[in-house]
Every structure is written in structure tokens, then in C-alpha cells.
C-alpha atoms as a PDB file:
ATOM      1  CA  UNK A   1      24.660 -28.043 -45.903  1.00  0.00           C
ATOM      2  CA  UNK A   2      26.366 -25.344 -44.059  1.00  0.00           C
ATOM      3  CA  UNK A   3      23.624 -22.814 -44.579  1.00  0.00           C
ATOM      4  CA  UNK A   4      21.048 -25.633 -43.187  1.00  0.00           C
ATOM      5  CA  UNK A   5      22.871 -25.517 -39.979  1.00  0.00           C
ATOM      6  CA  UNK A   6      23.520 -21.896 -39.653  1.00  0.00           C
ATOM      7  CA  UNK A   7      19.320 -21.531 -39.965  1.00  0.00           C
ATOM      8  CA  UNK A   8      18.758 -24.538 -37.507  1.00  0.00           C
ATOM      9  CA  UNK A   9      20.988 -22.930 -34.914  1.00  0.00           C
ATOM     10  CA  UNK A  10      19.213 -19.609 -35.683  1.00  0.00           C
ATOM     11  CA  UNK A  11      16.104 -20.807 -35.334  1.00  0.00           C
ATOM     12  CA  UNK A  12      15.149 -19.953 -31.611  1.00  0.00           C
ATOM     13  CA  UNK A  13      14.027 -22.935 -29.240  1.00  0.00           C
ATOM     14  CA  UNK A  14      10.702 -21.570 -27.490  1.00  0.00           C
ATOM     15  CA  UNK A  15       8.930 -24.520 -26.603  1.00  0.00           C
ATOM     16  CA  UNK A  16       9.461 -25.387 -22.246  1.00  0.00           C
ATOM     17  CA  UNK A  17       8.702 -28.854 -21.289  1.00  0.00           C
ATOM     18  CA  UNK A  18       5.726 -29.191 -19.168  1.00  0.00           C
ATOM     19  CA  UNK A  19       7.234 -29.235 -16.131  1.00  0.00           C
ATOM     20  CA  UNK A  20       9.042 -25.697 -16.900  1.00  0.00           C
ATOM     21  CA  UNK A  21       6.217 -24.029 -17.217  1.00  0.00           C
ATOM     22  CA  UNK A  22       4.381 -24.944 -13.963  1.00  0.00           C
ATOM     23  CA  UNK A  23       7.407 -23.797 -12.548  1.00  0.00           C
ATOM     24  CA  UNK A  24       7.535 -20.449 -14.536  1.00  0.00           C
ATOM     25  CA  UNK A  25       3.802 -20.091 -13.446  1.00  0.00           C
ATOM     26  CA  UNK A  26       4.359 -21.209  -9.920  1.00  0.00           C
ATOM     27  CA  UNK A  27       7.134 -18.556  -9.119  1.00  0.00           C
ATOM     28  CA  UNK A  28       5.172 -16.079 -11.105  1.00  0.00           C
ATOM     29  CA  UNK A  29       2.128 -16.711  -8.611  1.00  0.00           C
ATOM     30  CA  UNK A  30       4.891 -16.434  -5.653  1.00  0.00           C
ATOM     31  CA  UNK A  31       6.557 -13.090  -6.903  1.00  0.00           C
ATOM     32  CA  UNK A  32       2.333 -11.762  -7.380  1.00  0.00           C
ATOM     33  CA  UNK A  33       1.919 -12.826  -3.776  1.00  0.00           C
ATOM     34  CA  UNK A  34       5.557 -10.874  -2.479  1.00  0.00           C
ATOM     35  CA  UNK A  35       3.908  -7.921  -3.988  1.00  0.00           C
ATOM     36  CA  UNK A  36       0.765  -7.969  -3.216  1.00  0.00           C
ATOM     37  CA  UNK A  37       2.235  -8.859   0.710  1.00  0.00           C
ATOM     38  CA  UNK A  38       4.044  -5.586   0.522  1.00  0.00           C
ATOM     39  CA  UNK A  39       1.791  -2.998  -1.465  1.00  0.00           C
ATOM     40  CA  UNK A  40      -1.578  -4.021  -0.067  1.00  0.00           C
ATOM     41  CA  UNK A  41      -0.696  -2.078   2.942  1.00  0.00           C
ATOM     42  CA  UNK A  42      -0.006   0.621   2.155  1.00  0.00           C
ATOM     43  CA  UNK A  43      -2.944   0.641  -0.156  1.00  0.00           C
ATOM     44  CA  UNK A  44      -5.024   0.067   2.934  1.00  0.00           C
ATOM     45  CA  UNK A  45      -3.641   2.755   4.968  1.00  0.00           C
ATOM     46  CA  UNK A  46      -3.849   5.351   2.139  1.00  0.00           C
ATOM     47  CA  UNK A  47      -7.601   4.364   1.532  1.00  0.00           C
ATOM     48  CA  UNK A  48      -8.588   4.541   5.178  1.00  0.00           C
ATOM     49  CA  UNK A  49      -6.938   7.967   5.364  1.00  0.00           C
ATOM     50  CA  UNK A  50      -8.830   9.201   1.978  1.00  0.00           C
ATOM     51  CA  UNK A  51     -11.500   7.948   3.550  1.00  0.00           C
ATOM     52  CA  UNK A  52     -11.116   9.894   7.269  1.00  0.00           C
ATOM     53  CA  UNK A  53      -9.157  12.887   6.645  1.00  0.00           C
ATOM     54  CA  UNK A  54      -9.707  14.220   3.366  1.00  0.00           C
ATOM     55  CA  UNK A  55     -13.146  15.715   4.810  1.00  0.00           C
ATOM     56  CA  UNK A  56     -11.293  17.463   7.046  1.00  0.00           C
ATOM     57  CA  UNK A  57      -9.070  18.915   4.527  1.00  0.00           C
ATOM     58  CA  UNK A  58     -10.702  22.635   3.910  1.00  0.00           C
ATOM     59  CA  UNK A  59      -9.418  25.927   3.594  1.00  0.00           C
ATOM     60  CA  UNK A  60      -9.506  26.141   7.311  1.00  0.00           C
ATOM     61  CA  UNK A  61      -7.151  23.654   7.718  1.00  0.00           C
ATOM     62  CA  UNK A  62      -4.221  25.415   5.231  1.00  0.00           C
ATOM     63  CA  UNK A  63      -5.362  29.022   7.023  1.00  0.00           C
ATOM     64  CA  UNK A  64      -6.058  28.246  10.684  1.00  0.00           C
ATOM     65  CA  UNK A  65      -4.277  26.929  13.421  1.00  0.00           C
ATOM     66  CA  UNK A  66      -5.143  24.071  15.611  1.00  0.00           C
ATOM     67  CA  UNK A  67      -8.545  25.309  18.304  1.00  0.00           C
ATOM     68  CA  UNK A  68      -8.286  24.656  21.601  1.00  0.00           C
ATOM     69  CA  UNK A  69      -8.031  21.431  23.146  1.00  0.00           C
ATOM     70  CA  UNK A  70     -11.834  19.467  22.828  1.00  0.00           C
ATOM     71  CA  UNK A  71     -13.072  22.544  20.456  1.00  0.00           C
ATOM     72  CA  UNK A  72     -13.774  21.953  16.850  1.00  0.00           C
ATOM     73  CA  UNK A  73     -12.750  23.765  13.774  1.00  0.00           C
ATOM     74  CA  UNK A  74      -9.267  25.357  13.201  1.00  0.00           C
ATOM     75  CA  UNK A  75      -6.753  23.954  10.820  1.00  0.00           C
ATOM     76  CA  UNK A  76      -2.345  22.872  10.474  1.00  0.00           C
ATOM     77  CA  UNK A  77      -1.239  25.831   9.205  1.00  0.00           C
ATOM     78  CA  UNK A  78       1.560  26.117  11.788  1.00  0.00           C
ATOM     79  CA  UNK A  79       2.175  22.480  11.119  1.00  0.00           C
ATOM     80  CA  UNK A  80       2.886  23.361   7.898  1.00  0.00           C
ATOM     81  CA  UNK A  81       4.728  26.350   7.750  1.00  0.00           C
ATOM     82  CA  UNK A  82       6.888  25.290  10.029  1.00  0.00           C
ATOM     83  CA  UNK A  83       7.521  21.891   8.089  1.00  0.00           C
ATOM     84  CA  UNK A  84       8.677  23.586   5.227  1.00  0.00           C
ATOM     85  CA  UNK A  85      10.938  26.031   7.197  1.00  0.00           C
ATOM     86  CA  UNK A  86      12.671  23.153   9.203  1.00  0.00           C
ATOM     87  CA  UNK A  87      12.775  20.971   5.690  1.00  0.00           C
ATOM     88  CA  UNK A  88      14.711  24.164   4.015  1.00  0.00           C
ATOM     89  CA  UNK A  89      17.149  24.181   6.788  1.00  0.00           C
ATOM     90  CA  UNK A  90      17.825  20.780   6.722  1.00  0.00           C
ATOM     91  CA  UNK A  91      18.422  20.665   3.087  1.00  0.00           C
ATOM     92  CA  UNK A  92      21.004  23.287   3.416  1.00  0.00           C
ATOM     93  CA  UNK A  93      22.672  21.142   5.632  1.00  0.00           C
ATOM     94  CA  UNK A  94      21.841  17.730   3.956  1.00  0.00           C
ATOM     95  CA  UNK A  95      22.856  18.927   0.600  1.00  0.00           C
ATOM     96  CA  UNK A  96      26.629  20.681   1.794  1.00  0.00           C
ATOM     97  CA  UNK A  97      27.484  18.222   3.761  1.00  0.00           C
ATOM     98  CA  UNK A  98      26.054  15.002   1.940  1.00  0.00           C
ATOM     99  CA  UNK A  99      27.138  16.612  -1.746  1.00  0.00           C
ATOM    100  CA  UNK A 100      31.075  17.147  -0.155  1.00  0.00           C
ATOM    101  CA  UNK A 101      31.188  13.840   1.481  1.00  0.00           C
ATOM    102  CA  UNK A 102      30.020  12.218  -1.622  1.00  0.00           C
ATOM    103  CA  UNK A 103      32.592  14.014  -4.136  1.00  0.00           C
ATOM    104  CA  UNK A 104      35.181  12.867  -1.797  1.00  0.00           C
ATOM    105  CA  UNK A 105      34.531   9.750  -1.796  1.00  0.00           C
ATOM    106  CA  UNK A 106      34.309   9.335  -5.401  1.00  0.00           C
ATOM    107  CA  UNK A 107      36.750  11.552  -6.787  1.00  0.00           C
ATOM    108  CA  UNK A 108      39.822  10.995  -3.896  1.00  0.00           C
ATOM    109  CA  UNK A 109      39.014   7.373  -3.441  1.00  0.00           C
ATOM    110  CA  UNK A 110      43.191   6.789  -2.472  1.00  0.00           C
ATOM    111  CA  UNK A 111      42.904   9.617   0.154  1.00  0.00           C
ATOM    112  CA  UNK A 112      43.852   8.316   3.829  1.00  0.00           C
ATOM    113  CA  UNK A 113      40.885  10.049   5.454  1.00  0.00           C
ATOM    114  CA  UNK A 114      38.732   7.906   2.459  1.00  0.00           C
ATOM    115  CA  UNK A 115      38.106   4.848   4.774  1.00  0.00           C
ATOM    116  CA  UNK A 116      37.043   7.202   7.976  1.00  0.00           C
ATOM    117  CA  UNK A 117      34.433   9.294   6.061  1.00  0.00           C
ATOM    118  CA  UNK A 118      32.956   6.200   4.995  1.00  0.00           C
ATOM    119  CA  UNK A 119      32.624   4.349   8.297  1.00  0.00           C
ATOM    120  CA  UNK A 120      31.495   7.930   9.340  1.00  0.00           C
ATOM    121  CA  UNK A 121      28.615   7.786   6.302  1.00  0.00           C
ATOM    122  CA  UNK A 122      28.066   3.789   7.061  1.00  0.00           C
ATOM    123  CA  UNK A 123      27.463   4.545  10.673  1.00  0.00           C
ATOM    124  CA  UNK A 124      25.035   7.559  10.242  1.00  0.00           C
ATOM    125  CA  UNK A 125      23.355   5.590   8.050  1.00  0.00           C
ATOM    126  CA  UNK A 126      22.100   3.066  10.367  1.00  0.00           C
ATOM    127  CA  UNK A 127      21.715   5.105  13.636  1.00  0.00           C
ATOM    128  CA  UNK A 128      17.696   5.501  14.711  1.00  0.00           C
ATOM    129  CA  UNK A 129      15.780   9.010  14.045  1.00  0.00           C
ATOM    130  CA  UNK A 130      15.175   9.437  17.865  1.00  0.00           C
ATOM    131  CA  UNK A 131      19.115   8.961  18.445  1.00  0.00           C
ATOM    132  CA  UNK A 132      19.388  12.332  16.036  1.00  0.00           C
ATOM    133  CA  UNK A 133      16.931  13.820  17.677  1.00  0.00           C
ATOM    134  CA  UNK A 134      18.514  13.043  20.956  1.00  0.00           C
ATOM    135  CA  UNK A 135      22.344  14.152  19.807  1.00  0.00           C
ATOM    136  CA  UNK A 136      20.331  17.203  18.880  1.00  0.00           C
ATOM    137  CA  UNK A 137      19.220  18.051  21.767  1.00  0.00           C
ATOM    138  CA  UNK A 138      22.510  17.294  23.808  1.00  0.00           C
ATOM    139  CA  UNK A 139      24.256  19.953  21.179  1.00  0.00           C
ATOM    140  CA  UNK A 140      21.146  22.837  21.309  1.00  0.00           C
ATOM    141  CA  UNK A 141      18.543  22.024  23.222  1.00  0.00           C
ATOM    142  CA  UNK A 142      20.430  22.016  26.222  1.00  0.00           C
ATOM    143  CA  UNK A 143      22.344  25.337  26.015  1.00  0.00           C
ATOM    144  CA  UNK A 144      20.035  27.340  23.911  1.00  0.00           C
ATOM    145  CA  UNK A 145      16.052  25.397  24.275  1.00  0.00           C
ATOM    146  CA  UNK A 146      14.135  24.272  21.845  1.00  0.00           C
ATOM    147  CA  UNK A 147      13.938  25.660  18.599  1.00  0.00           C
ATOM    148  CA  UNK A 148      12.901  25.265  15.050  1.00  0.00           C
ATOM    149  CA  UNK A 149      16.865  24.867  14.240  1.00  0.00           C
ATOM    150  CA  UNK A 150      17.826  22.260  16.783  1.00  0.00           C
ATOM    151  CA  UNK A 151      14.813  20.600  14.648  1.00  0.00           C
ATOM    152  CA  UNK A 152      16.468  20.983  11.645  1.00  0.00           C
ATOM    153  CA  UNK A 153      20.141  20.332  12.506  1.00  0.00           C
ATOM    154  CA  UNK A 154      18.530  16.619  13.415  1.00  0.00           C
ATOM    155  CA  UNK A 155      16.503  16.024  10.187  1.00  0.00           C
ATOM    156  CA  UNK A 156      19.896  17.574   8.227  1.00  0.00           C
ATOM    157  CA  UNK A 157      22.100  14.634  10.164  1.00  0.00           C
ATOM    158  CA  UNK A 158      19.224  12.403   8.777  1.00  0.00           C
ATOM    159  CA  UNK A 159      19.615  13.413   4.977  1.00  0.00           C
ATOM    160  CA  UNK A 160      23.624  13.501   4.846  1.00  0.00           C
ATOM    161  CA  UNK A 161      23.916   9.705   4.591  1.00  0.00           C
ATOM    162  CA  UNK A 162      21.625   9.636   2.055  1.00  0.00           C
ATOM    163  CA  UNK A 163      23.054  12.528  -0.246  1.00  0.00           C
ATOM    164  CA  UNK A 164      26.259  11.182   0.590  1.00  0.00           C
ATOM    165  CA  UNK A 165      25.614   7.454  -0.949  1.00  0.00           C
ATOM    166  CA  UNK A 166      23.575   8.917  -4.118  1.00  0.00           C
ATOM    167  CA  UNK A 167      25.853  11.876  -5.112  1.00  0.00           C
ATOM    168  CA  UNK A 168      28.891   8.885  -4.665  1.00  0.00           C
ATOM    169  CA  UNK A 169      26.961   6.859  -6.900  1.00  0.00           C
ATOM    170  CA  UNK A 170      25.997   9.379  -9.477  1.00  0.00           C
ATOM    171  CA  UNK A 171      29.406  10.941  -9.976  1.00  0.00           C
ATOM    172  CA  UNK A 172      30.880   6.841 -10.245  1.00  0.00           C
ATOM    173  CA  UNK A 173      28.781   7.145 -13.672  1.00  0.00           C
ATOM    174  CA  UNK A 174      30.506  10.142 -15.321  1.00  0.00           C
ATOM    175  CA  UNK A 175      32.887   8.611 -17.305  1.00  0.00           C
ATOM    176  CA  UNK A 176      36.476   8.780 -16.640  1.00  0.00           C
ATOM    177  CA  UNK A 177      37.651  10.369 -20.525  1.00  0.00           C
ATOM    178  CA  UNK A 178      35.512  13.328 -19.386  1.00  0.00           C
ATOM    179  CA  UNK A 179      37.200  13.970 -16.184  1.00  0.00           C
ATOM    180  CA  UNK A 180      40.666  13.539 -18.514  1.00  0.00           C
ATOM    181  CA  UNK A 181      39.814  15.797 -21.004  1.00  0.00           C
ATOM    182  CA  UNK A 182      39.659  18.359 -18.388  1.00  0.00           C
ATOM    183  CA  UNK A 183      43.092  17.677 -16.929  1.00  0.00           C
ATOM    184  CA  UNK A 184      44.593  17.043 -20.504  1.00  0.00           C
ATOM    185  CA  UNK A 185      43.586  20.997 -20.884  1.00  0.00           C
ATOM    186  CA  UNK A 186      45.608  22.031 -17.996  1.00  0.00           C
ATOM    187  CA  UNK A 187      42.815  22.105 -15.444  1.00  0.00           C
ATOM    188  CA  UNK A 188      43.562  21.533 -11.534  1.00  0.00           C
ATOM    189  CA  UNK A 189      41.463  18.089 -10.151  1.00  0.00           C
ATOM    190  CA  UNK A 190      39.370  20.471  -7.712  1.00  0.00           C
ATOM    191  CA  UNK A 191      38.214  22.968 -10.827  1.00  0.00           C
ATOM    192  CA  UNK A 192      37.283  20.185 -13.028  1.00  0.00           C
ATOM    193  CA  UNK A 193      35.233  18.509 -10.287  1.00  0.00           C
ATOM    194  CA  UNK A 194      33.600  21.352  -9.652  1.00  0.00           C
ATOM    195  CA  UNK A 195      33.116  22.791 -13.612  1.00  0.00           C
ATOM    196  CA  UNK A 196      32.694  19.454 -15.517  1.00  0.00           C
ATOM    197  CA  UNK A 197      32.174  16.351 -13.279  1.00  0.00           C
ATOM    198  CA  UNK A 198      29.522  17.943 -10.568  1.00  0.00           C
ATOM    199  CA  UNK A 199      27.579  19.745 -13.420  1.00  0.00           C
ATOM    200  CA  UNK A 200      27.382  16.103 -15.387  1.00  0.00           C
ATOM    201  CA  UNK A 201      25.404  14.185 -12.627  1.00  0.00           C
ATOM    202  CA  UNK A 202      23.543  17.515 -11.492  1.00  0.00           C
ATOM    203  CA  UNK A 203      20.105  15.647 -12.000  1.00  0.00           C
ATOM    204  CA  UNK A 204      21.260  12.330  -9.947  1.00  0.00           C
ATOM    205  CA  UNK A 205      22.660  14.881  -6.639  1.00  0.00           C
ATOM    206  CA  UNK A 206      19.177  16.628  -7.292  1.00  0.00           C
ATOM    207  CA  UNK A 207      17.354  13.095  -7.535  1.00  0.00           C
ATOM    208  CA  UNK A 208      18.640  11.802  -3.997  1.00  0.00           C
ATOM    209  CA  UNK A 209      18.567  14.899  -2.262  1.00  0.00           C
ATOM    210  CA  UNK A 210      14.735  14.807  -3.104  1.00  0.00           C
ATOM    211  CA  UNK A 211      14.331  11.745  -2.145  1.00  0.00           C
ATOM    212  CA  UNK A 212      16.439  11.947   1.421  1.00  0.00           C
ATOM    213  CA  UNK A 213      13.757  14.924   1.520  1.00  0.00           C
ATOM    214  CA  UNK A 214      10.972  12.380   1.164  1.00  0.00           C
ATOM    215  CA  UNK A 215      12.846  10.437   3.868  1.00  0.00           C
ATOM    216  CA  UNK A 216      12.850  12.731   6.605  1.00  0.00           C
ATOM    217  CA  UNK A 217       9.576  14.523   5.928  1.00  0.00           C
ATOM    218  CA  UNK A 218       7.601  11.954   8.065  1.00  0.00           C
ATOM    219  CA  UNK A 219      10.142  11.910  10.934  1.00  0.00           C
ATOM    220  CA  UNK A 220       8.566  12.897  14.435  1.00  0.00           C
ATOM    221  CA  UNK A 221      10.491  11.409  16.854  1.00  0.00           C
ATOM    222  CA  UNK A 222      13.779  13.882  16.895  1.00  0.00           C
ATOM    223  CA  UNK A 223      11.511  16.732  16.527  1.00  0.00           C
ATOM    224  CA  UNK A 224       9.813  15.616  20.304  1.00  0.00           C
ATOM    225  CA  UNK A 225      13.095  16.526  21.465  1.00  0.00           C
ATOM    226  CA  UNK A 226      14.175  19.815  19.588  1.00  0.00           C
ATOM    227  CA  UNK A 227      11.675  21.596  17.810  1.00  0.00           C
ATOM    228  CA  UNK A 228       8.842  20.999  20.708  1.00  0.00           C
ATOM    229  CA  UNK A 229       6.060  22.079  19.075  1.00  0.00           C
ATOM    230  CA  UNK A 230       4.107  25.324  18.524  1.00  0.00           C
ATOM    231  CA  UNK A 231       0.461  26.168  18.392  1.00  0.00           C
ATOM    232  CA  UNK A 232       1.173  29.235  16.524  1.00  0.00           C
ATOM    233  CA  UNK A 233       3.290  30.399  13.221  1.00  0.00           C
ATOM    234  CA  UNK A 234       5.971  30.711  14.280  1.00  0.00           C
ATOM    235  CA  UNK A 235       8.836  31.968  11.596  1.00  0.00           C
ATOM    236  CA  UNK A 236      11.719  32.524  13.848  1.00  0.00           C
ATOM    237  CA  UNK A 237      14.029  29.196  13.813  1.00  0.00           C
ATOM    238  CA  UNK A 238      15.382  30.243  17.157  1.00  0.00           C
ATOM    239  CA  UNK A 239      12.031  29.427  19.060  1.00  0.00           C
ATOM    240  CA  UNK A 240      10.181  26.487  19.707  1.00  0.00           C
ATOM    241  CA  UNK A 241       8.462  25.277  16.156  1.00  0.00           C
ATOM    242  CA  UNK A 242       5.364  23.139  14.910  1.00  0.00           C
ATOM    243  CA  UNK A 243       5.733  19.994  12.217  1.00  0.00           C
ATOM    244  CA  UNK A 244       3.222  17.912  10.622  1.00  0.00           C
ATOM    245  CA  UNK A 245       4.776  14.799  12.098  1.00  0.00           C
ATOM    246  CA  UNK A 246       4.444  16.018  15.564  1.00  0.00           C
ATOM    247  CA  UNK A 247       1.152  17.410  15.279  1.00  0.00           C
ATOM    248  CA  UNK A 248       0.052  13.930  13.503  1.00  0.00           C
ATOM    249  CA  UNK A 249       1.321  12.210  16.743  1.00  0.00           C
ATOM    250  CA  UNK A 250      -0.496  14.579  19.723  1.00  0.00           C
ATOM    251  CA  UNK A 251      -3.840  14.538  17.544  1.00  0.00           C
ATOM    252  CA  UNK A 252      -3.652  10.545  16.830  1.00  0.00           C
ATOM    253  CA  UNK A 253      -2.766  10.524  20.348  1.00  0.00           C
ATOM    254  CA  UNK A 254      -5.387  12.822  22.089  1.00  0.00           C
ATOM    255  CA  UNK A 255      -9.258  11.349  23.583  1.00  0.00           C
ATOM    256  CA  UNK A 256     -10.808  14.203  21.249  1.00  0.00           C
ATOM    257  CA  UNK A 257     -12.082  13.247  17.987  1.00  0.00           C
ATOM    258  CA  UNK A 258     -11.832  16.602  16.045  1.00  0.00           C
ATOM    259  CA  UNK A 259      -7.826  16.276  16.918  1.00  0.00           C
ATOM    260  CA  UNK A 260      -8.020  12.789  15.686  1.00  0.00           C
ATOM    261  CA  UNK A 261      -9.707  14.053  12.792  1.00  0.00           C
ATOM    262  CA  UNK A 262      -7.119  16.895  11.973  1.00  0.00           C
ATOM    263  CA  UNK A 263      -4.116  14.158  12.094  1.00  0.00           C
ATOM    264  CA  UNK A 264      -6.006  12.322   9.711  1.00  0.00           C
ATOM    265  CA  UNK A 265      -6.016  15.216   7.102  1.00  0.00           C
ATOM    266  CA  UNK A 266      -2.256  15.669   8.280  1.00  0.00           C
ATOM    267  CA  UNK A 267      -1.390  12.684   7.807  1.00  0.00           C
ATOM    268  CA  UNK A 268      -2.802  11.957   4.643  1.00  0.00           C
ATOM    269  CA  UNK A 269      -1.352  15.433   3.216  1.00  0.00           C
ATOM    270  CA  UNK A 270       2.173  14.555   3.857  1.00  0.00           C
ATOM    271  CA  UNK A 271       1.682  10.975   2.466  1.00  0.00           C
ATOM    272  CA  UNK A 272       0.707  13.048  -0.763  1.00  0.00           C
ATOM    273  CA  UNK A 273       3.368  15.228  -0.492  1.00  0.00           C
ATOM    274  CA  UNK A 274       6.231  12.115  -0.180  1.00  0.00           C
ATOM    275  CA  UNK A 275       4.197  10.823  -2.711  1.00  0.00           C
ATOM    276  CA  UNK A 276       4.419  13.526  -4.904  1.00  0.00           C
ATOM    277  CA  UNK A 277       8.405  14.251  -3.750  1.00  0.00           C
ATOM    278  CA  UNK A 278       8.783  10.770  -4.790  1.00  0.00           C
ATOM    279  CA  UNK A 279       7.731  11.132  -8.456  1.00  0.00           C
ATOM    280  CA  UNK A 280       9.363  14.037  -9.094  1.00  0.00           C
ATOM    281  CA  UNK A 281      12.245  12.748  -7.964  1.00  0.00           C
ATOM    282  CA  UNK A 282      12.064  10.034 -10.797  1.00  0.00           C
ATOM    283  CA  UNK A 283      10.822  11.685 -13.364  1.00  0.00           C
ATOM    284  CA  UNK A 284      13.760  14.577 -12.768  1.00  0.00           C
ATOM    285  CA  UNK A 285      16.177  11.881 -13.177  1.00  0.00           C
ATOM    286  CA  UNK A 286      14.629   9.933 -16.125  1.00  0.00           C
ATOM    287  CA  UNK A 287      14.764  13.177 -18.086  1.00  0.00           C
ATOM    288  CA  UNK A 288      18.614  13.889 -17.257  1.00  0.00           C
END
């Protein structure tokens, strides 16, 4: 008798009544719709720019830089070098800042300055590019012009929130026996941060400091007001430099097609390039 039961309550009960199952199929249809709503899109926009730019995307346009205003030919290449520069600087300053912010508030979470670094990380978080761009400009545009580092310095205030809230995060996982075995050996707080927590959630800090890369990669609007713009290579971050967003925005905005067509490639290479960010990203932190 007893064994009867124990294999009737075993036995699982798959069968949904009629009306649960036009449910289950109705909010399945809704959640298909949601997604399609949101991905379709951006499908959209990445088809029309494979179908407009990637002509446009030769060797000229990784070797040259822009022609002259109405002429064709010439290329982004001071778009791009100076995106990378600028995206290097910022990174330096994204990743100190963001990275210290982020083992403070995760390792001293009784500290008294705990509450003001995160209102600090909170607000930053939610303040408009072009209000970076513009506190950017008040702090080095003004005294010393535009440059490639006033640039910079504004993409960099962009990424610290972001590093900030991921390396918090990842360092919440390690457990807390590891961080206990360190001090059980004798080991200050600050050394076994920095020797056994930090090293333990390396590939999460990496993960969202590629990813607040991937963020501010597409950002024009603090650049209008700091880096200015360049129709040369320029190399030195102390003079006025060229991005792909900024370039994207003059050529969409210009009355000449072969500009228009030269965003087009532009934009659709840093798309890729997000895109690409993006998956390494994940597949950096899947593996760790």
C-alpha cells in the first residue's frame, strides 16, 4: 500500500487543462511579439547599413583621410586612430577609478564614506553623455582648448559607473571562506584584496570594463565639445582629435552624398566593432 502511494505521488502530473494551455500559448505569442518589437530594429538598421556602407568600406577608407568637402574618395582613418587613442585613455581612467570605487564598496561596506561613493556612482550613472561632455569642457576645454584628452577624460567619467557597479558585483560572488583564509594566515584586509579577492573575479572586472567600452564607443555628443574634431592623424592627445562618432554625425549631416556615404561605412564599422566588444565580453566571462 505504502509503496502504491509513494509511485502515485512520484508519478509527475503533465497534463494542463485546456484552458492552461491557450494561456501558455497566448503569453508565449505575447513574449514572441516583445521580442520581435525590440530586435526587429535593430535588425533593420544593421541591414540598411550592410546594405549602404559596406561598399564604401575599401582599403581607402582604413588608409585615407576624409577628401575635401563635395570631393569623392578618401577614407576614416583619422576617425579611427583617434577612436582608439581616446578609448585607451578613457579606459585608464574608467578602469582605476571604476575598479577602486567598486572594491570599496564591496569589501568596506561599514565604511562612513560607503553611502557617499554610492550616491556619487548612482548619480554618474544617470547623468546624460552631453552633460560629460559639457563638465569636460568647463575643466579643459576652457583653460587649455580642445584636445584628444579633454575627449577622453569625458568618455572615462562615462565608463566609471559602469566598472564601478560590475567590479561591486563580481567581487560580492567570491566567497567569504576565501577572503578568511587569507586573514586566518596573518594577512592585512588591503593585501588579501589585492592578492586573493581581486585576482578571483579578474574575468568579471575584465567583462564590464569591456562592455562600459562598448558603451561609450558610440558616444558623439561630449566629444562636440572636447575633442572637436580633426581632418588629419593626429597622435598628440593635447590637440584637437577625430572619432568615428563625430565623423558619423558631420557626414550623416552634410548635403554631399560621398560624406553620407563614408558615415555609412563608419557607422556600420563601429556597430561591428560593439558588436564584436560585446561577444567577447561574454564569452571572456563564460570561460572564467
Amino acid at each position: 500500500m505504502m509503496s502504491a502511494l509513494t509511485s502515485a505521488a512520484a508519478r509527475p502530473t503533465t497534463a494542463l487543462s485546456p484552458a492552461r494551455r491557450v494561456k501558455n500559448l497566448l503569453m508565449g505569442a505575447l513574449i514572441l511579439l516583445a521580442t520581435l518589437v525590440v530586435v526587429a530594429p535593430l535588425i533593420l538598421i544593421f541591414v540598411y547599413l550592410l546594405r549602404e556602407g559596406l561598399g564604401a568600406m575599401n582599403l581607402a577608407f582604413f588608409t585615407k583621410v576624409p577628401a575635401p568637402e563635395g570631393e569623392t574618395g578618401g577614407g576614416l582613418l583619422n576617425a579611427i586612430a583617434g577612436s582608439v587613442e581616446m578609448l585607451l585613455m578613457a579606459s585608464v581612467i574608467g578602469v582605476i577609478v571604476g575598479v577602486a570605487g567598486g572594491i570599496f564598496l564591496s569589501e568596506y561596506p561599514r565604511h562612513p564614506l560607503m553611502p557617499t561613493v554610492r550616491m556619487i556612482s548612482d548619480v554618474l550613472a544617470g547623468i546624460p553623455a552631453i552633460v560629460m561632455g559639457l563638465v569636460a569642457y568647463g575643466l579643459i576645454v576652457l583653460h587649455f582648448g580642445f584636445s584628444g584628452f579633454a575627449g577622453a577624460l569625458a568618455l572615462g567619467f562615462l565608463m566609471i559607473p559602469i566598472v564601478v557597479r560590475t567590479s561591486e558585483e563580481v567581487l560580492k560572488l567570491v566567497p567569504q571562506s576565501v577572503r578568511e583564509a587569507g586573514l586566518a594566515l596573518g594577512l592585512p584586509k588591503w593585501l588579501v584584496t589585492l592578492r586573493i579577492v581581486l585576482p578571483a573575479a579578474a574575468g568579471g572586472i575584465v567583462t564590464g570594463v569591456m562592455l562600459a567600452l562598448a558603451r561609450v564607443a558610440g558616444e558623439a555628443a561630449p566629444l562636440l565639445f572636447t575633442a572637436f574634431g580633426n581632418p588629419n592623424v593626429n597622435l598628440n592627445p593635447a590637440k584637437p582629435m577625430s572619432a568615428l562618432p563625430l565623423e558619423i554625425y558631420r557626414g550623416a549631416t552634410s548635403a554631399y552624398d560621398e560624406n553620407q556615404r563614408l558615415a555609412k561605412a563608419g557607422a556600420l564599422l563601429l556597430i561591428v566593432l560593439i558588436f564584436v566588444t560585446s561577444l567577447l565580453a561574454r564569452r571572456f566571462s563564460r570561460r572564467k
